[in-house]
N, C-alpha and C. Protein backbone atom coordinates (compact mmCIF):
# COMPACT_ATOMS: atom_id res chain seq x y z
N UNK A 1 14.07 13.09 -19.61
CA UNK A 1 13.83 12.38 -20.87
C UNK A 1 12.35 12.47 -21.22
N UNK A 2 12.44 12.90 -22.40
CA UNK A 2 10.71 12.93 -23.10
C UNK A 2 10.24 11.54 -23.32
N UNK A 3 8.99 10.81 -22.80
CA UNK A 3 8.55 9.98 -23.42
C UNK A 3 7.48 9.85 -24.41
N UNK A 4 7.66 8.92 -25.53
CA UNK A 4 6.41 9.74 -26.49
C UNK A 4 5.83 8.58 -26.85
N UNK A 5 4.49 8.62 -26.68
CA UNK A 5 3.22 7.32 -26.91
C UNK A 5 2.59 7.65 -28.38
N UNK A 6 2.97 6.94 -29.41
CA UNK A 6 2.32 7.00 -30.65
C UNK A 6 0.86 5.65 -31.02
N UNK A 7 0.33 6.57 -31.49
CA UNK A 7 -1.23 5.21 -31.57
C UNK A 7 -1.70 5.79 -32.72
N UNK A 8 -1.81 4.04 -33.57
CA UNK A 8 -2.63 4.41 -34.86
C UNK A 8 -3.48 3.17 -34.26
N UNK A 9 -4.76 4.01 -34.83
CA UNK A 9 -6.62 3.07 -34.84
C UNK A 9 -6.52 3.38 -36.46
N UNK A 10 -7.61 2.36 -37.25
CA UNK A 10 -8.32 2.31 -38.07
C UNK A 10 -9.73 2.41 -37.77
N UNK A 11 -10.03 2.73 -36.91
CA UNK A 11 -11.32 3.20 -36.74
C UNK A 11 -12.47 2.28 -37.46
N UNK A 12 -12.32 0.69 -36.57
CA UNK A 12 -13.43 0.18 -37.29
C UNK A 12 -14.43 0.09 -36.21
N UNK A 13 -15.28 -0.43 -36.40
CA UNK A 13 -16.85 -0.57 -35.64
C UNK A 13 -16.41 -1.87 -34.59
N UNK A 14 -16.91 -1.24 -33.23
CA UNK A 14 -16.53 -2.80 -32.42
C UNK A 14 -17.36 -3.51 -32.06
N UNK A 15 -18.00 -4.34 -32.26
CA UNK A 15 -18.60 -5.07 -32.14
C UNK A 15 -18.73 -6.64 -30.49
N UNK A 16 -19.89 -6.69 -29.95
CA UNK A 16 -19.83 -7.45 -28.92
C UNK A 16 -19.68 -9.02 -29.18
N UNK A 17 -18.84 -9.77 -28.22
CA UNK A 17 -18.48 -10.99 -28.66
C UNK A 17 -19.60 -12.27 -28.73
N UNK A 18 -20.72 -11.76 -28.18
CA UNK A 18 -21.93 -12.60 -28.12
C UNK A 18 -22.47 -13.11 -29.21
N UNK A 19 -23.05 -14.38 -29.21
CA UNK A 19 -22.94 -14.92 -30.97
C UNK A 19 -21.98 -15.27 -31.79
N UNK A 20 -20.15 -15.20 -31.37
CA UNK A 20 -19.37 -15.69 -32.09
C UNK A 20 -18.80 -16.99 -31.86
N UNK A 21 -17.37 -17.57 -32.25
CA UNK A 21 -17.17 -18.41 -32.09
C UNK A 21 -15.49 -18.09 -31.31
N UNK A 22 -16.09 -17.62 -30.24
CA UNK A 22 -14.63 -16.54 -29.39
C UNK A 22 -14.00 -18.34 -29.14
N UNK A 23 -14.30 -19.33 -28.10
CA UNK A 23 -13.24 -20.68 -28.25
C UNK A 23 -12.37 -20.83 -29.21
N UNK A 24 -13.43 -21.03 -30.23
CA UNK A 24 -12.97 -21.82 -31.54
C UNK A 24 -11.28 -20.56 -31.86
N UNK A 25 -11.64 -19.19 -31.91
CA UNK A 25 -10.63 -18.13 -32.27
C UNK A 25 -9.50 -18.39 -31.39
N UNK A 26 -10.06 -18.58 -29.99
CA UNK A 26 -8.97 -18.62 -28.80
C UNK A 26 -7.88 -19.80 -29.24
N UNK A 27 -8.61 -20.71 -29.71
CA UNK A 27 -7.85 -22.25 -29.98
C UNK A 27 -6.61 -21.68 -31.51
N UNK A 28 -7.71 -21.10 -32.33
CA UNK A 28 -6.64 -21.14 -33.54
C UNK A 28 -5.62 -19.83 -33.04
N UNK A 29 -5.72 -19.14 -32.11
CA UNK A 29 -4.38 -18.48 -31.71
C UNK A 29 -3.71 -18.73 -31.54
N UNK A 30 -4.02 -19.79 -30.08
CA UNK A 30 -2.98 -20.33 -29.51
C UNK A 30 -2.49 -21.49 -30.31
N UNK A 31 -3.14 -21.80 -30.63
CA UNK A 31 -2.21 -22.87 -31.69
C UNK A 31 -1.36 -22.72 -32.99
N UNK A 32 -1.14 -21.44 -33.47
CA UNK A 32 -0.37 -20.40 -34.26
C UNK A 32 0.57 -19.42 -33.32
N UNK A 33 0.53 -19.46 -32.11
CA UNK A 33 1.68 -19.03 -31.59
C UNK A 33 2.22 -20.16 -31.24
N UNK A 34 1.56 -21.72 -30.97
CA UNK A 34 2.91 -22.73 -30.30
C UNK A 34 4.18 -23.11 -30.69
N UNK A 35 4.27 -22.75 -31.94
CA UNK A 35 5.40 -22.80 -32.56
C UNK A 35 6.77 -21.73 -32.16
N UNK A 36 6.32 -20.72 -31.65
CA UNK A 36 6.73 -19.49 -30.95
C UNK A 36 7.67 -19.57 -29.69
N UNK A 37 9.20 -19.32 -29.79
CA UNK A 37 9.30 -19.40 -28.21
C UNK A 37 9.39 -17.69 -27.37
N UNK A 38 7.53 -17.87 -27.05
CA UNK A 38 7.59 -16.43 -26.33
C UNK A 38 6.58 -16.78 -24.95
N UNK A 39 7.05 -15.62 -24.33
CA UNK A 39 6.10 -16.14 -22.98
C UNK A 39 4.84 -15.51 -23.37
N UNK A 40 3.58 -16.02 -23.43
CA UNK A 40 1.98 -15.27 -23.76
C UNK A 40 1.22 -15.89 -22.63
N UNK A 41 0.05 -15.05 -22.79
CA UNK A 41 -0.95 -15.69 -21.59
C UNK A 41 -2.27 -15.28 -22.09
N UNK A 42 -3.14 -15.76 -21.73
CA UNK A 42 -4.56 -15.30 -22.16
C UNK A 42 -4.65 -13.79 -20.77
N UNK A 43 -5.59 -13.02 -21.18
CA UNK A 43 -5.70 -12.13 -19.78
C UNK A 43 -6.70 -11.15 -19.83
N UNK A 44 -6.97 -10.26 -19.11
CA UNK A 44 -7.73 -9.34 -18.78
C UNK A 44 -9.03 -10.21 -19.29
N UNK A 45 -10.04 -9.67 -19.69
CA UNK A 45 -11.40 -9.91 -19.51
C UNK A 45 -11.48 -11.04 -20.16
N UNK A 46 -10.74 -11.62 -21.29
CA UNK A 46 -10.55 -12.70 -21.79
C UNK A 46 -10.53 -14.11 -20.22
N UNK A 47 -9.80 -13.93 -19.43
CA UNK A 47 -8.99 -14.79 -18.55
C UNK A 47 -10.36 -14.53 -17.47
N UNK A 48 -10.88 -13.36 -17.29
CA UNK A 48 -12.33 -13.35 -16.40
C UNK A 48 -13.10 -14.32 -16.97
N UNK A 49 -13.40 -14.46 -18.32
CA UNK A 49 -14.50 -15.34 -18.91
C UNK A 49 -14.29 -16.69 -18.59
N UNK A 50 -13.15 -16.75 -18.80
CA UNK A 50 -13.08 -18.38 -19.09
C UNK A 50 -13.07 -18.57 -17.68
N UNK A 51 -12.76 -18.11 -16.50
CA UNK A 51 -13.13 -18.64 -15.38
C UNK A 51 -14.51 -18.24 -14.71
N UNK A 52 -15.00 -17.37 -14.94
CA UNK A 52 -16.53 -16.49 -14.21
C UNK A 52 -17.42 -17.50 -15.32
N UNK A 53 -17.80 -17.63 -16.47
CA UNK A 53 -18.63 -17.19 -17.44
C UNK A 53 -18.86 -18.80 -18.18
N UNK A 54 -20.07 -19.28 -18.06
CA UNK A 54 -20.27 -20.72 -18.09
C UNK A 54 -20.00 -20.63 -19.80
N UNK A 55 -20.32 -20.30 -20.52
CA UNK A 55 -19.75 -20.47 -21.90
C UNK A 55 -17.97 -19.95 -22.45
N UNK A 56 -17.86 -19.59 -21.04
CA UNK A 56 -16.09 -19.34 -21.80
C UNK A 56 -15.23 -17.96 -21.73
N UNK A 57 -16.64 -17.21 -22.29
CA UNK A 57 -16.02 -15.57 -22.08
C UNK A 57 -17.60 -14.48 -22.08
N UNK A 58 -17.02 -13.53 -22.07
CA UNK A 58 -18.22 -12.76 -21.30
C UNK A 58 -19.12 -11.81 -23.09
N UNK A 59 -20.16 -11.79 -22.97
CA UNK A 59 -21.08 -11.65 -23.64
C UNK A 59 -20.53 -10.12 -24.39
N UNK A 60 -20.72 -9.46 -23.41
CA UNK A 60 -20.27 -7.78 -24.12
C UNK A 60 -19.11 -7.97 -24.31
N UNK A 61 -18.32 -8.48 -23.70
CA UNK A 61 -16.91 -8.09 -24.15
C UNK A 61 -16.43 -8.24 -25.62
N UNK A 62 -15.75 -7.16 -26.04
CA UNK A 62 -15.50 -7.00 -27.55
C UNK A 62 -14.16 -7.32 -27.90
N UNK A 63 -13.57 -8.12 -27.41
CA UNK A 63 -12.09 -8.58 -27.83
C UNK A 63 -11.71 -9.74 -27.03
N UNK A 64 -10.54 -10.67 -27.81
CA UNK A 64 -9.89 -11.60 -26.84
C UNK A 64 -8.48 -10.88 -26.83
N UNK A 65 -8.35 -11.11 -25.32
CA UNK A 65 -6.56 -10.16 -24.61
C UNK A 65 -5.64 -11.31 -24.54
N UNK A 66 -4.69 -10.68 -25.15
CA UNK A 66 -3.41 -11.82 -24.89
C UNK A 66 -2.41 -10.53 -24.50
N UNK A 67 -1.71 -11.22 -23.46
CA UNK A 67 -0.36 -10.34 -23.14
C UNK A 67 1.22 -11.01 -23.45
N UNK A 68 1.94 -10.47 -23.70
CA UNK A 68 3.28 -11.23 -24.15
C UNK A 68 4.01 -10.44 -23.57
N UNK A 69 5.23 -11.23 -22.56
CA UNK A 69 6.22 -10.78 -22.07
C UNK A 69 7.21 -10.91 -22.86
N UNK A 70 8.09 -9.53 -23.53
CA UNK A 70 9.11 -8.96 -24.61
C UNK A 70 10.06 -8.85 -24.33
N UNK A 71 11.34 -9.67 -25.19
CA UNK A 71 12.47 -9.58 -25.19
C UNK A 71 13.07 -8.31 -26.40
N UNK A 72 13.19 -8.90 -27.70
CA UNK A 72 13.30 -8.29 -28.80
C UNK A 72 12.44 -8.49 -29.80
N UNK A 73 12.19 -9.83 -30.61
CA UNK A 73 11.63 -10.00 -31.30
C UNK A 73 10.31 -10.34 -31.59
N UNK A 74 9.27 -10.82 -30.15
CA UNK A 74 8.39 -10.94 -30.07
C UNK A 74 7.29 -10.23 -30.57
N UNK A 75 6.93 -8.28 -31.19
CA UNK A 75 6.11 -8.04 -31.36
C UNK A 75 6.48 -8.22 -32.94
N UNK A 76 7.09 -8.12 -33.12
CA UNK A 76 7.58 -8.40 -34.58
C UNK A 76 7.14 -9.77 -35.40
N UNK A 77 7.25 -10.72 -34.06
CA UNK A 77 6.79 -12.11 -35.31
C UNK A 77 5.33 -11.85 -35.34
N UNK A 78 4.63 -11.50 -33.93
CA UNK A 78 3.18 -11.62 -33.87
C UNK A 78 2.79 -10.79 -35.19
N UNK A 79 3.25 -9.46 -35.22
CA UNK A 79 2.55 -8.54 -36.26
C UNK A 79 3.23 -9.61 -37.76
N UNK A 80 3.95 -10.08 -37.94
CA UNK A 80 4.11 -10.89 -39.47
C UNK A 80 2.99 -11.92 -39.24
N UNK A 81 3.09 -12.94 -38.50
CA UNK A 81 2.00 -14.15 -38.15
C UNK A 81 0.47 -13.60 -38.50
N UNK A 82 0.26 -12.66 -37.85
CA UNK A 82 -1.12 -12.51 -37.88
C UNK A 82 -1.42 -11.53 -39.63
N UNK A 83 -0.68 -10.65 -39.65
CA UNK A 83 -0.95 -10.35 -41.18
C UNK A 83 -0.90 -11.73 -42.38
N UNK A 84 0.43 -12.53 -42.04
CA UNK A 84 0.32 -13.17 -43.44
C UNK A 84 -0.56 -14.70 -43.10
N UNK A 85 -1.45 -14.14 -41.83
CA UNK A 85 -2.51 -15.41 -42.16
C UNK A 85 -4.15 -14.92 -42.08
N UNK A 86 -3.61 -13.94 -42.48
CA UNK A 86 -5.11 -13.12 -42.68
C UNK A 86 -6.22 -12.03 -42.32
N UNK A 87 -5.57 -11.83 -41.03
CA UNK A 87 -5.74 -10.88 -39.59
C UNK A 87 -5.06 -9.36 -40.34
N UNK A 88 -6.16 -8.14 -40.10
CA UNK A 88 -5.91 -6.70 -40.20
C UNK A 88 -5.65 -6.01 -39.08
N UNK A 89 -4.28 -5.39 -39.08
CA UNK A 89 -4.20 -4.38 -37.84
C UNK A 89 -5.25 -3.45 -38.23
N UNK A 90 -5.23 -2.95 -36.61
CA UNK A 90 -6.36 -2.31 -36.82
C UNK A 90 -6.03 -1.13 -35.46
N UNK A 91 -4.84 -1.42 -34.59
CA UNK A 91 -4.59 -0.35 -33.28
C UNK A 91 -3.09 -1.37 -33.62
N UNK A 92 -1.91 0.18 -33.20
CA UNK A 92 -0.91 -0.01 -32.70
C UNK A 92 -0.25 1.49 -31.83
N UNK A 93 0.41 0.59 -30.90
CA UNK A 93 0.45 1.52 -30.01
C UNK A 93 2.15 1.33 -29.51
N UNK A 94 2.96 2.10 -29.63
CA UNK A 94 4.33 2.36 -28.98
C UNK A 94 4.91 3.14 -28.37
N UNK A 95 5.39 3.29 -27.47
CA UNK A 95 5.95 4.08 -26.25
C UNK A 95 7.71 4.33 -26.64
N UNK A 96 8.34 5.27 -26.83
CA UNK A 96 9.32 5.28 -26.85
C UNK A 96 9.98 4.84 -27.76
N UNK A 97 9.32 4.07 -28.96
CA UNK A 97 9.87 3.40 -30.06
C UNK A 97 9.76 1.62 -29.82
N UNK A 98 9.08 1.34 -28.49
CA UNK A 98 9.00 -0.16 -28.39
C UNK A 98 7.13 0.07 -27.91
N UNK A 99 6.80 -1.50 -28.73
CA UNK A 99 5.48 -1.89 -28.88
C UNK A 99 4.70 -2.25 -27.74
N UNK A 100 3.72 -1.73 -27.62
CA UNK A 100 3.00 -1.66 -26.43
C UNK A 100 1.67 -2.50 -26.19
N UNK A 101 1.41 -2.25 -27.82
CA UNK A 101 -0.01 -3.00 -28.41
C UNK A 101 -0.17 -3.44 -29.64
N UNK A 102 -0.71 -4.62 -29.85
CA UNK A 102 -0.93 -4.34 -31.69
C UNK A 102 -2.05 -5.49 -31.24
N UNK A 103 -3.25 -4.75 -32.09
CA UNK A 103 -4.96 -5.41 -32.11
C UNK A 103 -5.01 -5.74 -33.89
N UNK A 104 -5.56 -6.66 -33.71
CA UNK A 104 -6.15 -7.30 -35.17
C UNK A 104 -7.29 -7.31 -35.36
N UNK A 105 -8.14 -7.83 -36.30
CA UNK A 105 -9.31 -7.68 -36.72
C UNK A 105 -9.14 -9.29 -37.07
N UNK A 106 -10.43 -10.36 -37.20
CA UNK A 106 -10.30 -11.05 -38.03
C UNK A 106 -11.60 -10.75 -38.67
N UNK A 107 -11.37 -10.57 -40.13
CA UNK A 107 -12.41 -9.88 -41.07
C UNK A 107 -13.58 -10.85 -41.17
N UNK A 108 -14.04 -11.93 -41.28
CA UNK A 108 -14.91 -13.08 -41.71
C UNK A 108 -16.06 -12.80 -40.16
N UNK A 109 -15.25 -12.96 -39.48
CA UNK A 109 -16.00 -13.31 -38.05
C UNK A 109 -16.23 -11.88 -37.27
N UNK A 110 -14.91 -10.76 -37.51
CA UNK A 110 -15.50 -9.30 -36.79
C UNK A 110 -14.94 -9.81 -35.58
N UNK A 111 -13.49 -10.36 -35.51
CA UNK A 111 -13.18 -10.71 -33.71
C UNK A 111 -12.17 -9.98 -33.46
N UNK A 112 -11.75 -9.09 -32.25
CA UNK A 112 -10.39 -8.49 -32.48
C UNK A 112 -9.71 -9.34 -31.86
N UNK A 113 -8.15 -9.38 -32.07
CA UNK A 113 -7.35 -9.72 -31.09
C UNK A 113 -6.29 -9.08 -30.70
N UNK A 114 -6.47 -8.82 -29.10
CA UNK A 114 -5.55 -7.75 -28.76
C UNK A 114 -4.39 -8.43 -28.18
N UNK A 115 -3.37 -7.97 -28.45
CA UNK A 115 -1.94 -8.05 -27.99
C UNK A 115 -1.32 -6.93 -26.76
N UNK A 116 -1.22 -7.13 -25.88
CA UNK A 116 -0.15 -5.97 -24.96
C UNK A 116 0.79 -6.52 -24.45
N UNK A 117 2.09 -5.59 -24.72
CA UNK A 117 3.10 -6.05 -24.88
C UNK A 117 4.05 -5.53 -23.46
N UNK A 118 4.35 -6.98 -22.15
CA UNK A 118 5.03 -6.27 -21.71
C UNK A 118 6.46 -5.86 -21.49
N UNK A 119 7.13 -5.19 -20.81
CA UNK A 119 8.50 -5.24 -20.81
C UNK A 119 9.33 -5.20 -19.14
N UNK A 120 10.36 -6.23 -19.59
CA UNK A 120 11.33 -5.70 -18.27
C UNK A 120 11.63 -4.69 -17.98
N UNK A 121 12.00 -3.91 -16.94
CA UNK A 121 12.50 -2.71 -17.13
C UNK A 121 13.75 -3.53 -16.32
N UNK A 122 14.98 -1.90 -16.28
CA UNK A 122 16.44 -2.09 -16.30
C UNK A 122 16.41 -2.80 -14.65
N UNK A 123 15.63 -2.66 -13.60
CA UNK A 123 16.02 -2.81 -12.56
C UNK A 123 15.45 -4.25 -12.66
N UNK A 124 16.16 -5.29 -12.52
CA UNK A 124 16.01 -6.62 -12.39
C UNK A 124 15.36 -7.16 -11.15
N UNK A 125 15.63 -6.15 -10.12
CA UNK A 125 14.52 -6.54 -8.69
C UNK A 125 13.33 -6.76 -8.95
N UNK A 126 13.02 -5.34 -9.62
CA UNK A 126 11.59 -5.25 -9.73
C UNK A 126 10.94 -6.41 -9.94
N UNK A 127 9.63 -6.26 -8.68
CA UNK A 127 8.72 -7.40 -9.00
C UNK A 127 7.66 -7.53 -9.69
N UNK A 128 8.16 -6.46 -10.83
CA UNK A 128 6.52 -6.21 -11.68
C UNK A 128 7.15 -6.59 -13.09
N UNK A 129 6.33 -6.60 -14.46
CA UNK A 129 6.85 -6.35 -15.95
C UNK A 129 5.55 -5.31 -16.25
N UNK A 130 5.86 -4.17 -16.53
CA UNK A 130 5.45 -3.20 -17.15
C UNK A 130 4.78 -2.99 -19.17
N UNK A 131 3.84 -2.32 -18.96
CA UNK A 131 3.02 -2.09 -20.58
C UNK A 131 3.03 -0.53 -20.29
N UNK A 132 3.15 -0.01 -20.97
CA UNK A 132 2.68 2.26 -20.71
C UNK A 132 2.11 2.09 -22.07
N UNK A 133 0.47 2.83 -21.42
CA UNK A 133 -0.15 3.46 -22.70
C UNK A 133 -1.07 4.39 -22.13
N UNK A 134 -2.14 4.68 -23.18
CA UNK A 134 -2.59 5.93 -22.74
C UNK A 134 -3.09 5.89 -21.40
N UNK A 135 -3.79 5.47 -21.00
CA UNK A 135 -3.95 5.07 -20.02
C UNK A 135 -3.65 4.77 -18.24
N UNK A 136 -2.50 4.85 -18.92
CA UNK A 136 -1.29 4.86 -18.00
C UNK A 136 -0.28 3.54 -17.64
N UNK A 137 0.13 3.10 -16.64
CA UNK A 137 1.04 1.83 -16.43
C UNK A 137 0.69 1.13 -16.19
N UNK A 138 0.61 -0.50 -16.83
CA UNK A 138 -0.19 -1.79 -16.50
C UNK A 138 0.77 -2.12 -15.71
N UNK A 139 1.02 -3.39 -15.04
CA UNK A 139 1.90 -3.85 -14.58
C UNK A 139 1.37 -5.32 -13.85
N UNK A 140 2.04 -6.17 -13.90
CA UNK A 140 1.68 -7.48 -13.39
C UNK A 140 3.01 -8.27 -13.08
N UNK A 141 2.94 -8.86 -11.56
CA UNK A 141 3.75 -9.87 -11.14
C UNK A 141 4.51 -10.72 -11.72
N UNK A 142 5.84 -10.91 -11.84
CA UNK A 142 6.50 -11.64 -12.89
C UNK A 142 6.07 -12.88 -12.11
N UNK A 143 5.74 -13.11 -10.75
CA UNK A 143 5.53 -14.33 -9.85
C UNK A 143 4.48 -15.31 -10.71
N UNK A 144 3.27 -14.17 -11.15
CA UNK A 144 2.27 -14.69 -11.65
C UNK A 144 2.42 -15.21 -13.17
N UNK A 145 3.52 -15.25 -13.89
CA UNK A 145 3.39 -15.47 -15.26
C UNK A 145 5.01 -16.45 -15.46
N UNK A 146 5.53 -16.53 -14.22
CA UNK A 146 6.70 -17.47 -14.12
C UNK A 146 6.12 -19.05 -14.62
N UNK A 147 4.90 -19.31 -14.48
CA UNK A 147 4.30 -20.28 -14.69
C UNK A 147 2.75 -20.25 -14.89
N UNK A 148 1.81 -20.97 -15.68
CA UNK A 148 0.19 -20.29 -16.15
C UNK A 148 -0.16 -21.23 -15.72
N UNK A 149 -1.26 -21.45 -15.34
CA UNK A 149 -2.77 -22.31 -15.22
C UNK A 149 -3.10 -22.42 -16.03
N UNK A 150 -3.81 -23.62 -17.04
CA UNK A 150 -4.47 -24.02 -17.67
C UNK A 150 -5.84 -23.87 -17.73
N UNK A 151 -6.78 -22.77 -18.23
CA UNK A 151 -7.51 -22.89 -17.80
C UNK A 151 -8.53 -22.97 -19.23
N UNK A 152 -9.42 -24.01 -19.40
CA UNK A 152 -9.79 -24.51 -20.35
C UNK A 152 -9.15 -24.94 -21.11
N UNK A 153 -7.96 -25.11 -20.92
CA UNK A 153 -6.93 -25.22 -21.91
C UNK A 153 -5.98 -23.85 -22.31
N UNK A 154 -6.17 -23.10 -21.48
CA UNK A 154 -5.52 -21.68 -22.34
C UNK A 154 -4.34 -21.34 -21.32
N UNK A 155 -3.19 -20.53 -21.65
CA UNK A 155 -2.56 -20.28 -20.54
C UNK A 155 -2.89 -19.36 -20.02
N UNK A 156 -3.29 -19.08 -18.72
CA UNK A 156 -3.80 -18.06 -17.69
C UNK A 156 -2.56 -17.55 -16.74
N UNK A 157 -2.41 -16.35 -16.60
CA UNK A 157 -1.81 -16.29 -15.35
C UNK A 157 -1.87 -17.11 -13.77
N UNK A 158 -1.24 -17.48 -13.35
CA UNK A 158 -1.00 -18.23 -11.99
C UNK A 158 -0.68 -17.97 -10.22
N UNK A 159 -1.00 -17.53 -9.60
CA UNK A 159 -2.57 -18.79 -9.77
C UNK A 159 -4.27 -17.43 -9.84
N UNK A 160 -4.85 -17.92 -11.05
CA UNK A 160 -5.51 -16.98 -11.88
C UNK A 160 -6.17 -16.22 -10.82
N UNK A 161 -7.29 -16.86 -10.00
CA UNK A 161 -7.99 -16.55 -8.84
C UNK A 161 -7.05 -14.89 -8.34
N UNK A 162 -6.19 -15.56 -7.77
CA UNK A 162 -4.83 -13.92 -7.50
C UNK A 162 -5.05 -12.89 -8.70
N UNK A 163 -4.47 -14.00 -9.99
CA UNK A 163 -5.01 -12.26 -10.73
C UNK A 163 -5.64 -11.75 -10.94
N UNK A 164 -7.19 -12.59 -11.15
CA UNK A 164 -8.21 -11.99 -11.20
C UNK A 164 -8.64 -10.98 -10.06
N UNK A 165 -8.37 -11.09 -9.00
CA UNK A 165 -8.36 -10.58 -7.93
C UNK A 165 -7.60 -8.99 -8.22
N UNK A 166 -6.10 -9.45 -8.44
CA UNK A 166 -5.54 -8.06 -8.39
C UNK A 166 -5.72 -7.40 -9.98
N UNK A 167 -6.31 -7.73 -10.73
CA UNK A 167 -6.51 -6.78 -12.18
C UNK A 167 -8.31 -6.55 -12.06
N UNK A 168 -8.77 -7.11 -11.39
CA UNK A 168 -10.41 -6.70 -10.74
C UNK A 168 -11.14 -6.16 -9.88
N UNK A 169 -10.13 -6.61 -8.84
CA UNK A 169 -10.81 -6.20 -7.37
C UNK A 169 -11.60 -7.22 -6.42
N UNK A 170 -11.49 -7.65 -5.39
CA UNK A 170 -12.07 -8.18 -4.62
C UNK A 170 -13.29 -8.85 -5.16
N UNK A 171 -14.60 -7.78 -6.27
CA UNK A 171 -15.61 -8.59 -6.55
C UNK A 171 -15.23 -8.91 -8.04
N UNK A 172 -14.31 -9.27 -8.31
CA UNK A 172 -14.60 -9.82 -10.01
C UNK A 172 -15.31 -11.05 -9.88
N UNK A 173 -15.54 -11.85 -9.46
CA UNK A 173 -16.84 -12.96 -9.51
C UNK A 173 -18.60 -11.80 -9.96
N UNK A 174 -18.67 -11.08 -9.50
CA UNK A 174 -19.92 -10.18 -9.61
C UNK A 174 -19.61 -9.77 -10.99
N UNK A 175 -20.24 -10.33 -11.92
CA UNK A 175 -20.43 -9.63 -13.05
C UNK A 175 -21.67 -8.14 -13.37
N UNK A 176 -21.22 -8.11 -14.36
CA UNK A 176 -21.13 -6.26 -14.68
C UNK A 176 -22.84 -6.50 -15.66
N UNK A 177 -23.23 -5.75 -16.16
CA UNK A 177 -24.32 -5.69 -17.05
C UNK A 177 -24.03 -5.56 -18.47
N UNK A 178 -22.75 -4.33 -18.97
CA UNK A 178 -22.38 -3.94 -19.59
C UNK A 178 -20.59 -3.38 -19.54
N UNK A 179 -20.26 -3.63 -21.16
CA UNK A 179 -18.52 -3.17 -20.85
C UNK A 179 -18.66 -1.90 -20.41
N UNK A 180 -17.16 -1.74 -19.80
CA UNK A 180 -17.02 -0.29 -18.85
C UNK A 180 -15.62 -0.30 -19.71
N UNK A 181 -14.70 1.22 -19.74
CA UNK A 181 -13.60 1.38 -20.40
C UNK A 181 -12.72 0.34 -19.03
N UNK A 182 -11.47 0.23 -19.89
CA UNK A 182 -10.71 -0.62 -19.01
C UNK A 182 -9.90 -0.20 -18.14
N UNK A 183 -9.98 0.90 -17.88
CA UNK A 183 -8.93 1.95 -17.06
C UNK A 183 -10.04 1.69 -15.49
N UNK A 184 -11.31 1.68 -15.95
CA UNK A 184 -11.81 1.89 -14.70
C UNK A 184 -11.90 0.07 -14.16
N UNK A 185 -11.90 -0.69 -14.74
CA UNK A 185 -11.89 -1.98 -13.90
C UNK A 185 -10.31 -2.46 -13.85
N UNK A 186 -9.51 -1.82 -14.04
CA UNK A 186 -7.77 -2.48 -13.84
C UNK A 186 -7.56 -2.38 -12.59
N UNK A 187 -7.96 -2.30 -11.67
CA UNK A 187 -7.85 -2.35 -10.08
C UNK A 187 -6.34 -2.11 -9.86
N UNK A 188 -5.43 -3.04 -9.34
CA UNK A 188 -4.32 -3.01 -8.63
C UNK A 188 -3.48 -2.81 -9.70
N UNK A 189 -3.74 -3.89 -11.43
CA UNK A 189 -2.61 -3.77 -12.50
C UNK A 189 -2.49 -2.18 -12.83
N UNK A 190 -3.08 -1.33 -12.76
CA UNK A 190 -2.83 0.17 -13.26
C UNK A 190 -2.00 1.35 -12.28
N UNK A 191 -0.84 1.40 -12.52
CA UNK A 191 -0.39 2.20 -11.76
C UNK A 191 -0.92 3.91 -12.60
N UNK A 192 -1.62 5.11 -12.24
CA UNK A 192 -2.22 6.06 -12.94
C UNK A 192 -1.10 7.08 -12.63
């Protein structure tokens, strides 16, 4: 079976999150998905900040990550929600004909917000939920997202410390100087 990864960018300018009001954004997300019954989590460098990073999230980093575990309808409401309240796609990304990614823009402030979308696969053992993109295979513990940590208030994977651990590596407490692509800090989540 052929698998085929389609990706549209708009090719805007990305900009570092330092100087914004990344909380304040984090809050009006999550509080526009609570109405939602989907499983989401705050994550990747987003979910480093708020635990490493005395103001919340990390300086270079140019996006807040949310991941959503997908049944059917989940990438579908996000992409209506976030268009008809003001938010520009700006990256979408699908594997096979199911959604993998969809990033927004919010135009006023210049904040993206990224979405990755994961999925069950057919074997119900499996102890992972799977994302494929260019990049290659994310994958994270259904153990870890059966239930989130609160962390600042946000839902984090559980118990975060672990994930930070296995989507970082041993030193994710050691912060970086500057962003690096994300393929090279996905530690354990990237199967290549």
């Amino acid at each position: 079976m052929e698998h085929k990864l389609n990706i549209m960018n708009d090719g805007i300018i990305i900009e570092p999150l330092k100087g914004k009001p990344v909380l304040e954004m984090m809050r009006v997300i999550r509080d526009m998905l609570f109405g939602y019954r989907m499983k989401y989590w705050f994550s990747a460098g987003t979910t480093l900040g708020l635990v490493r990073e005395e103001q919340g999230f990390i300086n270079h980093d140019t996006d807040i990550d949310l991941e959503v575990l997908i049944t059917d309808n989940e990438a579908h409401q996000i992409l209506d929600l976030m268009i008809s309240t003001g938010f520009k796609l700006v990256r979408r990304m699908d594997w096979n004909g199911k959604f993998m990614q969809l990033a927004f823009l919010e135009p006023k402030l210049k904040i993206i917000i990224d979405f990755y979308f994961y999925h069950i696969i057919e074997d119900d053992d499996d102890e992972y939920v799977y994302n494929y993109n260019e990049g290659g295979t994310l994958r994270i513990l259904k153990s870890m997202i059966s239930e989130f940590d609160a962390v600042r208030g946000f839902p984090c994977p559980k118990p975060v410390r672990d994930y930070l651990r296995f989507r970082y590596g041993k030193d994710w407490m050691i912060p970086r100087s500057g962003k690096t692509g994300w393929v090279d800090d996905a530690g354990e989540a990237l199967l290549k």
